[in-house]
Protein backbone atom coordinates (compact mmCIF):
# COMPACT_ATOMS: atom_id res chain seq x y z
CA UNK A 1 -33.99 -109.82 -3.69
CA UNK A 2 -35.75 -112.56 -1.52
CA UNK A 3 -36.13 -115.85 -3.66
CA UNK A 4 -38.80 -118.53 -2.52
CA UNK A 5 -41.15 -120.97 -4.11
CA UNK A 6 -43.68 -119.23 -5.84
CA UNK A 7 -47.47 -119.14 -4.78
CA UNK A 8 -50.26 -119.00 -6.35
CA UNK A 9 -53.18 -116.05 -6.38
CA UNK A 10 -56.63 -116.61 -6.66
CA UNK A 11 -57.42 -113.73 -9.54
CA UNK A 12 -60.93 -113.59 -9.28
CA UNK A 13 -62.65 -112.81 -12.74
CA UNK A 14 -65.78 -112.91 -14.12
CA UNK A 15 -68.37 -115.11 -14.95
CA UNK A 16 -71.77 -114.71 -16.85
CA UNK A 17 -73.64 -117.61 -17.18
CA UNK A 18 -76.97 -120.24 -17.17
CA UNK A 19 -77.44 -123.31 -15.81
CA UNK A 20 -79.53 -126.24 -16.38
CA UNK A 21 -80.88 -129.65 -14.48
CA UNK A 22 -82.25 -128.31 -12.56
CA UNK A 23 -81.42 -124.56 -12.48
CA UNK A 24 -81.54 -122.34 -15.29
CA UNK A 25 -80.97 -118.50 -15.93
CA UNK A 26 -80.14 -116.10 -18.72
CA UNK A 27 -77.60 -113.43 -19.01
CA UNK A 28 -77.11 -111.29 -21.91
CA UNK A 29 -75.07 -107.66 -21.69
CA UNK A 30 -75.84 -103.91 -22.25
CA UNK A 31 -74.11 -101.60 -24.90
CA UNK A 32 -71.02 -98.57 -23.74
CA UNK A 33 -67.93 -97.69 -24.94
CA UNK A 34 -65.18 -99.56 -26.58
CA UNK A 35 -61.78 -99.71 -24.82
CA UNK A 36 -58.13 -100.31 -26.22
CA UNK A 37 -55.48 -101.27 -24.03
CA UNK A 38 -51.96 -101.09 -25.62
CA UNK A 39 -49.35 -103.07 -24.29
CA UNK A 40 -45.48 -102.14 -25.58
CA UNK A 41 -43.47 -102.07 -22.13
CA UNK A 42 -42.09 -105.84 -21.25
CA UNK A 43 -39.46 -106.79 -19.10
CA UNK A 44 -36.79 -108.56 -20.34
CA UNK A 45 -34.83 -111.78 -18.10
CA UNK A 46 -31.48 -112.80 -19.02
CA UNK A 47 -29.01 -115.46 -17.14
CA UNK A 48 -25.17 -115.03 -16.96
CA UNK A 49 -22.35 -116.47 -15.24
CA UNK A 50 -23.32 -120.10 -14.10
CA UNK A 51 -21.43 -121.51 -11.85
CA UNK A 52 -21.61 -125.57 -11.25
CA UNK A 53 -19.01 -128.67 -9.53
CA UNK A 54 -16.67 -130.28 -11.39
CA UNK A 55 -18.32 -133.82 -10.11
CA UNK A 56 -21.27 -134.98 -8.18
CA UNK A 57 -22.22 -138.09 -7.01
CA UNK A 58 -25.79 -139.35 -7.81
CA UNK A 59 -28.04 -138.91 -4.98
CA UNK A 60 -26.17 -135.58 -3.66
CA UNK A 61 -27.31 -132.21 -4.05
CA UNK A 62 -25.67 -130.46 -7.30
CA UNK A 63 -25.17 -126.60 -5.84
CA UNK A 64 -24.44 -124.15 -8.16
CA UNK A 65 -25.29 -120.16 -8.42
CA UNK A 66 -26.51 -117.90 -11.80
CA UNK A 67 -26.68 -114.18 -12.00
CA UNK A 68 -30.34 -113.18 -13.33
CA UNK A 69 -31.07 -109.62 -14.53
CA UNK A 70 -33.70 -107.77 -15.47
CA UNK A 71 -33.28 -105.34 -18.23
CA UNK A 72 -36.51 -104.33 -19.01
CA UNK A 73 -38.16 -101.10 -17.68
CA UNK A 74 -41.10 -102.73 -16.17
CA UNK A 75 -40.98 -105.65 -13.49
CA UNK A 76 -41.36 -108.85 -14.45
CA UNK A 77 -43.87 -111.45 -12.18
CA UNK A 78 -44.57 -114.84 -11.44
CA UNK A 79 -40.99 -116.05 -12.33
CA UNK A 80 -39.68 -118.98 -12.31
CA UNK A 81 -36.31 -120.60 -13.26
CA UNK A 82 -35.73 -124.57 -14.11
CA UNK A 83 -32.24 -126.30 -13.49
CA UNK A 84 -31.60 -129.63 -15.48
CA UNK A 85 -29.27 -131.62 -16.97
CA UNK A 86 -28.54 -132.78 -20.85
CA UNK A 87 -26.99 -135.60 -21.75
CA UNK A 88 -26.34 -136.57 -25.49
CA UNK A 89 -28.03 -139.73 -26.48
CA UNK A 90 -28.78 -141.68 -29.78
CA UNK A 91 -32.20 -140.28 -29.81
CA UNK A 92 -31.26 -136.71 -29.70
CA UNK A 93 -30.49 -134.67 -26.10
CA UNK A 94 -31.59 -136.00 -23.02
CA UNK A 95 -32.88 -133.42 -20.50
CA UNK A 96 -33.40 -134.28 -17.02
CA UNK A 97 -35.27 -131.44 -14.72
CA UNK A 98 -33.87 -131.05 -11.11
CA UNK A 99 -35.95 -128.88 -9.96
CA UNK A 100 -37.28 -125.05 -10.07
CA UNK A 101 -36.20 -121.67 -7.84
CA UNK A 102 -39.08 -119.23 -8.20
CA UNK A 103 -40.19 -115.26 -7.00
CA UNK A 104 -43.06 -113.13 -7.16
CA UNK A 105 -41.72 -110.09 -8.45
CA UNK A 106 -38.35 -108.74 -10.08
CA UNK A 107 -38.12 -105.45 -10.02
CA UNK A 108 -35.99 -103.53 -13.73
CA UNK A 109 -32.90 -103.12 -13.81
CA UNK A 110 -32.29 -105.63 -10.94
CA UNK A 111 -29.16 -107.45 -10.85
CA UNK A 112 -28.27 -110.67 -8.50
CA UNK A 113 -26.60 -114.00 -7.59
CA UNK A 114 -28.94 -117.22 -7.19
CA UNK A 115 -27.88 -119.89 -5.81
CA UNK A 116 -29.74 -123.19 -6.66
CA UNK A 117 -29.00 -126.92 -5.24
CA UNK A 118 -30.95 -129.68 -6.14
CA UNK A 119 -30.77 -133.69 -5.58
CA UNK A 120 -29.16 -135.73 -8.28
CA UNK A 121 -31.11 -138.42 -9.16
CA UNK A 122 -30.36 -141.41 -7.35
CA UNK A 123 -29.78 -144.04 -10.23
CA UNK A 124 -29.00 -141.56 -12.82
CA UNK A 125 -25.96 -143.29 -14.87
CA UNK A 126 -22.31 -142.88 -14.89
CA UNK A 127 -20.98 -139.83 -17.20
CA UNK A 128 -20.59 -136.36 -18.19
CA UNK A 129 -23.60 -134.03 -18.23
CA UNK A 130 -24.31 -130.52 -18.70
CA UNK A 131 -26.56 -128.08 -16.56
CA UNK A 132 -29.01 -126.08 -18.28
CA UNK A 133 -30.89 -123.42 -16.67
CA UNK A 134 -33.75 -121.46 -18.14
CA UNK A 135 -35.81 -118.62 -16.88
CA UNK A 136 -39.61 -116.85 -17.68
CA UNK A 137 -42.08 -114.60 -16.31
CA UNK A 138 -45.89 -114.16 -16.92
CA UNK A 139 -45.52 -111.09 -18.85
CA UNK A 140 -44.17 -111.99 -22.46
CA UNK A 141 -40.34 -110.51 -23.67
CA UNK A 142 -39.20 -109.62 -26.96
CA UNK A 143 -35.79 -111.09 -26.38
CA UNK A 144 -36.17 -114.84 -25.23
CA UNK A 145 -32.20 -115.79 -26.75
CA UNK A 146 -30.87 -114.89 -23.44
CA UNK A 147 -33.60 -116.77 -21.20
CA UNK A 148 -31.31 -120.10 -21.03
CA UNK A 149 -28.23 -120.38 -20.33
CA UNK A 150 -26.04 -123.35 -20.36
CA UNK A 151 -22.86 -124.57 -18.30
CA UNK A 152 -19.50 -124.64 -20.72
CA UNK A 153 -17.89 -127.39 -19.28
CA UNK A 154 -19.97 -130.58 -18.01
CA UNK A 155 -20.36 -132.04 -14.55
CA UNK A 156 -19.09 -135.44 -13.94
CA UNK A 157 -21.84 -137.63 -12.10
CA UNK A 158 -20.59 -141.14 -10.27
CA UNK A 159 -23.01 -143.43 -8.74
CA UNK A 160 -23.36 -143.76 -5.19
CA UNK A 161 -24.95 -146.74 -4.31
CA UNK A 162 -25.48 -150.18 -6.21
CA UNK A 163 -28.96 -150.55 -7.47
CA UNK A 164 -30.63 -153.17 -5.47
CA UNK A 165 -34.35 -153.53 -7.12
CA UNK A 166 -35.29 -155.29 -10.05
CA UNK A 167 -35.49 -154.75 -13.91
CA UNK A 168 -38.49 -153.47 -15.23
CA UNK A 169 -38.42 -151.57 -18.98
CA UNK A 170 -40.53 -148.47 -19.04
CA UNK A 171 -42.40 -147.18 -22.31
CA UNK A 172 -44.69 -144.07 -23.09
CA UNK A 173 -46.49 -143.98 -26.09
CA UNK A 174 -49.06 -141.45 -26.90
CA UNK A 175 -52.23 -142.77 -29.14
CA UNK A 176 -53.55 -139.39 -30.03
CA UNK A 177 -54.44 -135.74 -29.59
CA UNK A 178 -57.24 -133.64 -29.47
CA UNK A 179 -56.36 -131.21 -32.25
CA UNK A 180 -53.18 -130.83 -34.58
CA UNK A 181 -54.23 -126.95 -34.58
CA UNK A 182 -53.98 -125.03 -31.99
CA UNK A 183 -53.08 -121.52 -30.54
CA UNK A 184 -51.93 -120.56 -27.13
CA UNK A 185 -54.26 -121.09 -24.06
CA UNK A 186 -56.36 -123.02 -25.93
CA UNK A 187 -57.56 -126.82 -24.10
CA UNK A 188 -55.04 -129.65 -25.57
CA UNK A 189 -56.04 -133.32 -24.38
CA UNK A 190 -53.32 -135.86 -25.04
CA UNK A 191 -54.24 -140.02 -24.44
CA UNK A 192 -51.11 -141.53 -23.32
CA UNK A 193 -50.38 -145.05 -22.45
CA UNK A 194 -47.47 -146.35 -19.95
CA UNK A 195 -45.56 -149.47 -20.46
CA UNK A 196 -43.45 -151.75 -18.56
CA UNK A 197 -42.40 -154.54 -20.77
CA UNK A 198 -40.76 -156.48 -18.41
CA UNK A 199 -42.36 -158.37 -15.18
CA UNK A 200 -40.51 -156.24 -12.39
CA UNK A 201 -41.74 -153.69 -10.67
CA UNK A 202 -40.78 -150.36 -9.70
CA UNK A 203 -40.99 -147.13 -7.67
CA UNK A 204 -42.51 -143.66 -8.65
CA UNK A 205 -41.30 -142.05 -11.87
CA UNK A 206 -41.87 -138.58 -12.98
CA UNK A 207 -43.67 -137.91 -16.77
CA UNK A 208 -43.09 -134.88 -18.77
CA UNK A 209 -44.84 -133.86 -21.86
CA UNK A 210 -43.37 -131.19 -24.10
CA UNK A 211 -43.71 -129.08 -26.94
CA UNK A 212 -40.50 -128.54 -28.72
CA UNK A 213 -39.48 -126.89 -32.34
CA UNK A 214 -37.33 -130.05 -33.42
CA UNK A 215 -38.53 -134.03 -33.21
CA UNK A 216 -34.81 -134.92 -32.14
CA UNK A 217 -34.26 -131.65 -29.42
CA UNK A 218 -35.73 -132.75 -25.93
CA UNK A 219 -36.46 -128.97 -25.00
CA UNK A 220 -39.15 -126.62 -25.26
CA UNK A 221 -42.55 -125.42 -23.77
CA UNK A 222 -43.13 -127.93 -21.30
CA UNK A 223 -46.87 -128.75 -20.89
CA UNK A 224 -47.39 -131.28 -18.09
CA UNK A 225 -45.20 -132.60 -15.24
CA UNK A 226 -46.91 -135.96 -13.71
CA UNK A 227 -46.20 -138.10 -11.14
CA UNK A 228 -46.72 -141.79 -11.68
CA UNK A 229 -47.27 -143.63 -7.91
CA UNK A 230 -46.61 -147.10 -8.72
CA UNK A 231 -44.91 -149.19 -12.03
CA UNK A 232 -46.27 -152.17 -12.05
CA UNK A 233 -44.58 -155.96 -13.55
CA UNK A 234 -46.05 -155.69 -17.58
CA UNK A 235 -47.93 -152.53 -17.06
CA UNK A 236 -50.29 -150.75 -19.72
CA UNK A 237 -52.40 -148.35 -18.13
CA UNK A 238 -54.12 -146.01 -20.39
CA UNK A 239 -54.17 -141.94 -19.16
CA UNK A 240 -55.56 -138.72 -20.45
CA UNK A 241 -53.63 -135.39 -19.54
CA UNK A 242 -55.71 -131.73 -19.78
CA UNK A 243 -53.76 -128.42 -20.24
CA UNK A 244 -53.60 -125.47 -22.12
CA UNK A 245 -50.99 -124.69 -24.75
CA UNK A 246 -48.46 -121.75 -23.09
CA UNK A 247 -49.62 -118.61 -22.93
CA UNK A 248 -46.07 -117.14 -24.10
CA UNK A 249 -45.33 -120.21 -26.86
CA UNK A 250 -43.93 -118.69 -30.46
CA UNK A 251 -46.10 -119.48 -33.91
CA UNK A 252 -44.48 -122.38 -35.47
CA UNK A 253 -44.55 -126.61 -35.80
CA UNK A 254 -43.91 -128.45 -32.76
CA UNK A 255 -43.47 -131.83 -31.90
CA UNK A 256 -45.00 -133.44 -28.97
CA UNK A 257 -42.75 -135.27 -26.91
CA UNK A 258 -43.32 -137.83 -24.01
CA UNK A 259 -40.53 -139.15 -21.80
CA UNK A 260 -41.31 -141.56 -18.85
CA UNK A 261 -39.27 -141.22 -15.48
CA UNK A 262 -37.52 -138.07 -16.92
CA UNK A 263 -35.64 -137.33 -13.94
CA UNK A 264 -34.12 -140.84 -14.50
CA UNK A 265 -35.37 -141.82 -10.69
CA UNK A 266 -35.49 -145.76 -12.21
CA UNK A 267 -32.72 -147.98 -13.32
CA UNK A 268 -34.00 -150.30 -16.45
CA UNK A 269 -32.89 -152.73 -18.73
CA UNK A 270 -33.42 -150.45 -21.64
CA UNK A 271 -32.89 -146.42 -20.62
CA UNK A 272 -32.89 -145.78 -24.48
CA UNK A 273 -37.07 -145.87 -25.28
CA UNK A 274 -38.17 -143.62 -22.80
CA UNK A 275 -38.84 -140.64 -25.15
CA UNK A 276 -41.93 -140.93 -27.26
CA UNK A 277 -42.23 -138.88 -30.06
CA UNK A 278 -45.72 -138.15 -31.54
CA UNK A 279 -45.38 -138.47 -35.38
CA UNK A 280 -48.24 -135.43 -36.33
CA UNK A 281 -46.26 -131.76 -35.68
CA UNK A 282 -48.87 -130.03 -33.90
CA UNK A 283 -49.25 -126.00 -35.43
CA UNK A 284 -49.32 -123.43 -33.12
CA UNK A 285 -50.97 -119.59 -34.61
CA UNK A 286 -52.13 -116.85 -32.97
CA UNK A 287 -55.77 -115.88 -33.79
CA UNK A 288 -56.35 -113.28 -36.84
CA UNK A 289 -59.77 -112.22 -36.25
CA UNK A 290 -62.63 -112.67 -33.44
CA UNK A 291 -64.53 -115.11 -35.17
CA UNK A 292 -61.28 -117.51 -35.78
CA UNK A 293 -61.65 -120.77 -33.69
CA UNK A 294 -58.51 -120.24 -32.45
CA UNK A 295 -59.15 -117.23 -30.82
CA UNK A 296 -62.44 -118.53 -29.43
CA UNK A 297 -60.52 -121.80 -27.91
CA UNK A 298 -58.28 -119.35 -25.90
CA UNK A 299 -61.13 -118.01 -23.99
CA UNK A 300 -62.46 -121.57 -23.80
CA UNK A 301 -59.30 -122.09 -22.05
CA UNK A 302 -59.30 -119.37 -19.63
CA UNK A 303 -62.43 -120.83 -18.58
CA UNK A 304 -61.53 -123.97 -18.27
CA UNK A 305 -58.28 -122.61 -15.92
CA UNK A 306 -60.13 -120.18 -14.30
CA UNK A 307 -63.28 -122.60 -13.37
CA UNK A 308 -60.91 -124.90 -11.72
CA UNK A 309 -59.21 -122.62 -9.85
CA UNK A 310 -62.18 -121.16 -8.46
CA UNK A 311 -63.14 -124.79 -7.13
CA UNK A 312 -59.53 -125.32 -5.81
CA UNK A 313 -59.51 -122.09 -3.62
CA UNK A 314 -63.03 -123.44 -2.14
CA UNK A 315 -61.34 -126.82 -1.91
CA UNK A 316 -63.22 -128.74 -4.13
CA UNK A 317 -61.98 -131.04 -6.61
CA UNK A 318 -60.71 -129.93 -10.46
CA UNK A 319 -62.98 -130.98 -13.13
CA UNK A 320 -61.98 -133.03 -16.01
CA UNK A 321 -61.87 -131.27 -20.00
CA UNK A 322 -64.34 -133.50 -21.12
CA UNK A 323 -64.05 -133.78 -24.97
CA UNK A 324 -67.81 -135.35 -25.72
CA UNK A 325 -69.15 -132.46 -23.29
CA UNK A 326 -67.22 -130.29 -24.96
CA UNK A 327 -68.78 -131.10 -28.40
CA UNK A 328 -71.98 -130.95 -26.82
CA UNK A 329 -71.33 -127.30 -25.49
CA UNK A 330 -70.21 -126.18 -28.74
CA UNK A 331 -73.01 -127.52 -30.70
CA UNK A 332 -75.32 -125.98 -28.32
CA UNK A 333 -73.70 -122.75 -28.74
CA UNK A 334 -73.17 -122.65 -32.79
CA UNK A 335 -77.08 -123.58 -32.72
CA UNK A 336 -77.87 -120.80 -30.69
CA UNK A 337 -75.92 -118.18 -32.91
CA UNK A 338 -77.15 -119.89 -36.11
CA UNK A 339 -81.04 -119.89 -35.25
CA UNK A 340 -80.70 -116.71 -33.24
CA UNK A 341 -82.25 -117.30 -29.60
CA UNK A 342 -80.42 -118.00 -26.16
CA UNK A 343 -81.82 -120.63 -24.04
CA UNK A 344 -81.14 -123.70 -22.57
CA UNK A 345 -83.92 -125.46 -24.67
CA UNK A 346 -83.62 -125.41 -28.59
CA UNK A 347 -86.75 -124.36 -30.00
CA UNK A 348 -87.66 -128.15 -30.70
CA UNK A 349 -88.04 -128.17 -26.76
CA UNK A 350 -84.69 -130.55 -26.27
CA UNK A 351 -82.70 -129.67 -22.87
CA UNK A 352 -78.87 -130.50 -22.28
CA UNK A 353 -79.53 -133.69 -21.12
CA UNK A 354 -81.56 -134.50 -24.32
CA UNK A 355 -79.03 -133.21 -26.13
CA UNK A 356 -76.44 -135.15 -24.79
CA UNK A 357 -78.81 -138.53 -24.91
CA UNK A 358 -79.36 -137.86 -28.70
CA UNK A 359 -75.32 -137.69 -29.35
CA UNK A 360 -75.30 -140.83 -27.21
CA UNK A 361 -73.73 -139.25 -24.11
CA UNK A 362 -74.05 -141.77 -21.08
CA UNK A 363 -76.22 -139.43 -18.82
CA UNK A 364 -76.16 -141.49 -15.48
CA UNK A 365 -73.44 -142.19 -13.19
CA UNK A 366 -73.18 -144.10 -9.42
CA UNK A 367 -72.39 -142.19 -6.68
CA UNK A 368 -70.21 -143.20 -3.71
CA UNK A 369 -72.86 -143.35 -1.57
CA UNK A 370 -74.89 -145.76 -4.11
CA UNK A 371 -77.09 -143.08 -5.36
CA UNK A 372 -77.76 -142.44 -9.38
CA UNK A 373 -77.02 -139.10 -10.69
CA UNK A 374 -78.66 -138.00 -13.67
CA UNK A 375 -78.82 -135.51 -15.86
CA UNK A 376 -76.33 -132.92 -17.71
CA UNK A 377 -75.77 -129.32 -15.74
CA UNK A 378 -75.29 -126.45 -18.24
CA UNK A 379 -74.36 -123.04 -17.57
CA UNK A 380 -74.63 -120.02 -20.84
CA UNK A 381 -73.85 -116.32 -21.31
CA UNK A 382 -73.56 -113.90 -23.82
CA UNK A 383 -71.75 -110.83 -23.86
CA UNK A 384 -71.44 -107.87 -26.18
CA UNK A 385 -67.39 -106.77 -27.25
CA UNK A 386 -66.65 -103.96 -25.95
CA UNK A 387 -69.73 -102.84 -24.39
CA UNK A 388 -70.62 -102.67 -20.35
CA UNK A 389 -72.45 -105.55 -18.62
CA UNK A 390 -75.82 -104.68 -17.20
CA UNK A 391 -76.63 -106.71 -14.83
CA UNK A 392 -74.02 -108.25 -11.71
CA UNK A 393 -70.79 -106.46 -13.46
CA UNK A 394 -70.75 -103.00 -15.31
CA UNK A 395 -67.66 -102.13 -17.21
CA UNK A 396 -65.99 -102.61 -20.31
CA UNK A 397 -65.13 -106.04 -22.37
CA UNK A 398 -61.97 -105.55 -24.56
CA UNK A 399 -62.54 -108.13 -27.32
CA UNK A 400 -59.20 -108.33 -28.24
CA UNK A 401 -58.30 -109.62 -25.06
CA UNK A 402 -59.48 -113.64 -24.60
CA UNK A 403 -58.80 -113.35 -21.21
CA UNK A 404 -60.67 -110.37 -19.88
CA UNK A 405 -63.43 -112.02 -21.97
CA UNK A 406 -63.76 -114.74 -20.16
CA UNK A 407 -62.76 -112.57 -17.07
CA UNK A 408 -66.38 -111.17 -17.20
CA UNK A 409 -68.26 -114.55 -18.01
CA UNK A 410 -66.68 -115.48 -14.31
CA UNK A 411 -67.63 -112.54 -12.77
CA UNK A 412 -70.91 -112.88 -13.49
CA UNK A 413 -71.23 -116.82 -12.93
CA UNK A 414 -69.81 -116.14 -10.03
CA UNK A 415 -72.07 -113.66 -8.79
CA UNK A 416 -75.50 -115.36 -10.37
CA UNK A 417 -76.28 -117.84 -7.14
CA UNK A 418 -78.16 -120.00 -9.39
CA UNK A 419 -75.11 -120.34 -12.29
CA UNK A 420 -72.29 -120.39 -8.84
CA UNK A 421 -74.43 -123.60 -7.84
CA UNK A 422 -73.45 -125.48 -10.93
CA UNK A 423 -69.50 -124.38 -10.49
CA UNK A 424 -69.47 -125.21 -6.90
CA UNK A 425 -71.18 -128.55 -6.87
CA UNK A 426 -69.30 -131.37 -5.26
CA UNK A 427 -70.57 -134.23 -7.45
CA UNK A 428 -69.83 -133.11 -11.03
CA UNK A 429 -66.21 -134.70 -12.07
CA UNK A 430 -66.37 -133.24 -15.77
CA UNK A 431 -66.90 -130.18 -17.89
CA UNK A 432 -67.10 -129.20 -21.51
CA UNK A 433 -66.66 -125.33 -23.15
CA UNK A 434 -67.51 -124.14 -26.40
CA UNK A 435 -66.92 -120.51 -26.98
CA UNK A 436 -68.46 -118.49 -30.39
CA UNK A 437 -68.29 -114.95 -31.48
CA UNK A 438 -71.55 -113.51 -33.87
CA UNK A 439 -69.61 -110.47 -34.64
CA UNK A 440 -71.45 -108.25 -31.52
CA UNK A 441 -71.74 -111.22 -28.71
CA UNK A 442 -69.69 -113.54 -27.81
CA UNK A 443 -71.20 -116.97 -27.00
CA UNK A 444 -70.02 -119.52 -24.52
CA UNK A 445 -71.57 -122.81 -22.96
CA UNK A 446 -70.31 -124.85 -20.31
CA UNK A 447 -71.81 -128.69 -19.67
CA UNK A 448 -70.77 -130.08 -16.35
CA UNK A 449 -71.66 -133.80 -15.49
């Protein structure tokens, strides 16, 4: 078994949509067979036998080795394994991420030794910590208790150089969150803000936003790793981070966690208020019926993924999860169900761009070149559950699948030259989804501006 740094594959999937300002086009979908796709066979990870150093100075390589099996009877994917270490503070357990091994494929029943080594922070402080390593794959398990694994005995780190810069104080705090609601693969926007209280500056840091089960356990489903280029003498600098919940995350409460320079890269005045921990617990349910919002929000989601990575394998720029835009695509698609007809126009004769002027959307922007762009882009599609597509895809939509749902609505985007123009163009820098089901289509608009 052959470990390496994963890579990613373009999955192309399928699109269906309209597009406004100044294209637009309709597709709708054609009526076949319904399709059911049980799923019962999952493989199943599990870590043994870590091996770590006694001691470690900072700013060496910590080499260690695990033995990872796979008992499952199917191969597991995509899989990657994180190394870090915990430390015990007054705020609960520290975790520290070193880094992450990763291969494409583990085949069942496969049994082996991986070795791992990883830099130490360089200005991580004096004392005994423990290394925790955890493992997952794409494909869900039913056992996740054996998926971490943690060393019995700690590893002494020393320091091996003095610390010659200055004293800045870093602080995260997050101001708020889209929703409090939320199921997995659905869009979650959090607004951050970094601190430095103190007037010295400082390197790069790393920040890491979590989900985890307890306010005072820094470990769970990690949502964003960010690098932050330059801290700055009394910084506060505002940011905005877009993901999607984890696919594989259990129903439950969570708290969202923030911690500034994680990896401890900075030495401070105060190391004790880096973690930020947001006071609402944000629920996480998996969708009971087609019509739930949850369940629509995971195909907006996959969209949202699946849009950018289209644009990234043609090398253009990610769009931003626009919240306004996205309010703006939902209303326009709730309208459409609730009046029944499917256009870009609503039968008052308003366009996107109308729309968006009468929520009081700011509908111009400068361009680089000095030029004003105008208007709102807009992109729709319905398509009927379980049914085959007539027109650029023909097959069958399993509705209880979010993702092959919006697997189609790519497809046929994609293939629609007129709907492709709006995904592919160079000068749009946002987007907003809102996904509905009527109980035979389901609904989705995208805005791009």
């Amino acid at each position: 078994m052959i470990w390496s740094k994963p890579t990613s594959t373009l999955v192309f999937l399928f699109i269906c949509l309209i597009i406004i300002s100044p294209l637009q086009a309709d597709l709708t979908s054609e009526e076949t067979d319904n399709r059911s796709t049980p799923y019962t066979l999952t493989p199943d990870l599990s870590l043994s036998d870590l091996i770590i150093p006694n001691s470690v100075e900072s700013g060496k390589p910590i080499s260690g080795s695990v033995i990872v099996t796979n008992r499952g009877p199917v191969p597991a994917s995509h899989i990657s394994m994180d190394v870090l270490l915990t430390q015990n503070a007054t705020q609960g357990i520290q975790s520290i991420w070193l880094g992450s091994r990763g291969t494409d494929v583990m085949a069942p029943g496969t049994r082996g030794k991986i070795p791992f080594s990883f830099d130490v922070p360089m200005d991580l402080r004096d004392g005994e910590y423990f290394v925790k390593v955890s493992i997952r794959a794409y494909e869900p398990e039913i056992i996740f208790s054996d998926n971490t694994i943690t060393s019995p005995e700690p590893v002494y780190i020393r320091k091996n150089l003095p610390w010659k810069g200055g004293d800045p104080n870093l602080q995260l705090s997050i101001d708020s969150v889209s929703t409090n609601s939320s199921s997995p693969n659905s869009p979650f926007t959090i607004t951050y803000r970094i601190l430095n209280t103190n007037t010295d500056a400082a390197g790069s840091c790393k920040l890491l936003f979590l989900l985890s089960p307890e306010r005072d356990i820094i470990d769970g489903c990690r949502l964003r790793e960010e690098q932050v280029f330059s801290i700055y003498g009394y910084m506060n600098e505002q940011g905005i981070s877009d993901d999607l919940i984890p696919e594989h995350i259990p129903p439950g409460f969570y708290y969202l966690i923030g911690i500034i320079d994680y990896t401890g890269m900075i030495q401070e005045t105060d190391e004790t208020d880096n973690i930020f921990v947001y006071p609402d617990p944000i629920s996480i349910s998996y969708p009971q019926n087609l019509y739930s919002e949850s369940y629509n929000d995971q195909i907006t989601g996959y969209l949202f993924l699946k849009t950018n990575k289209y644009r990234e394998y043609l090398g253009l720029s990610p769009l931003t999860f626009d919240t306004d835009l996205c309010t703006l695509a939902l209303d326009h698609t709730t309208d459409m169900i609730r009046r029944s007809y499917f256009s870009h126009y609503t039968p008052e004769g308003i366009d996107p761009t109308g729309r968006a002027e009468l929520m009081g959307y700011d509908v111009t922007r400068r361009m680089d070149d000095g030029s004003i762009r105008t208007g709102i882009a807009e992109n729709i599609i319905r398509i009927a559950a379980g049914h085959t597509i007539g027109k650029a895809y023909t097959g069958f939509v399993d509705p209880t699948t979010p993702e092959d749902v919006a697997d189609v609505m790519m497809i046929e985007w994609i293939n629609s030259p007129e709907h492709n123009k709006n995904l592919i163009n160079p000068t749009i820098e946002k987007i907003g989804i809102g996904t509905r089901f009527d109980g035979e289509y389901f609904y989705a608009t995208q805005n791009f501006f």
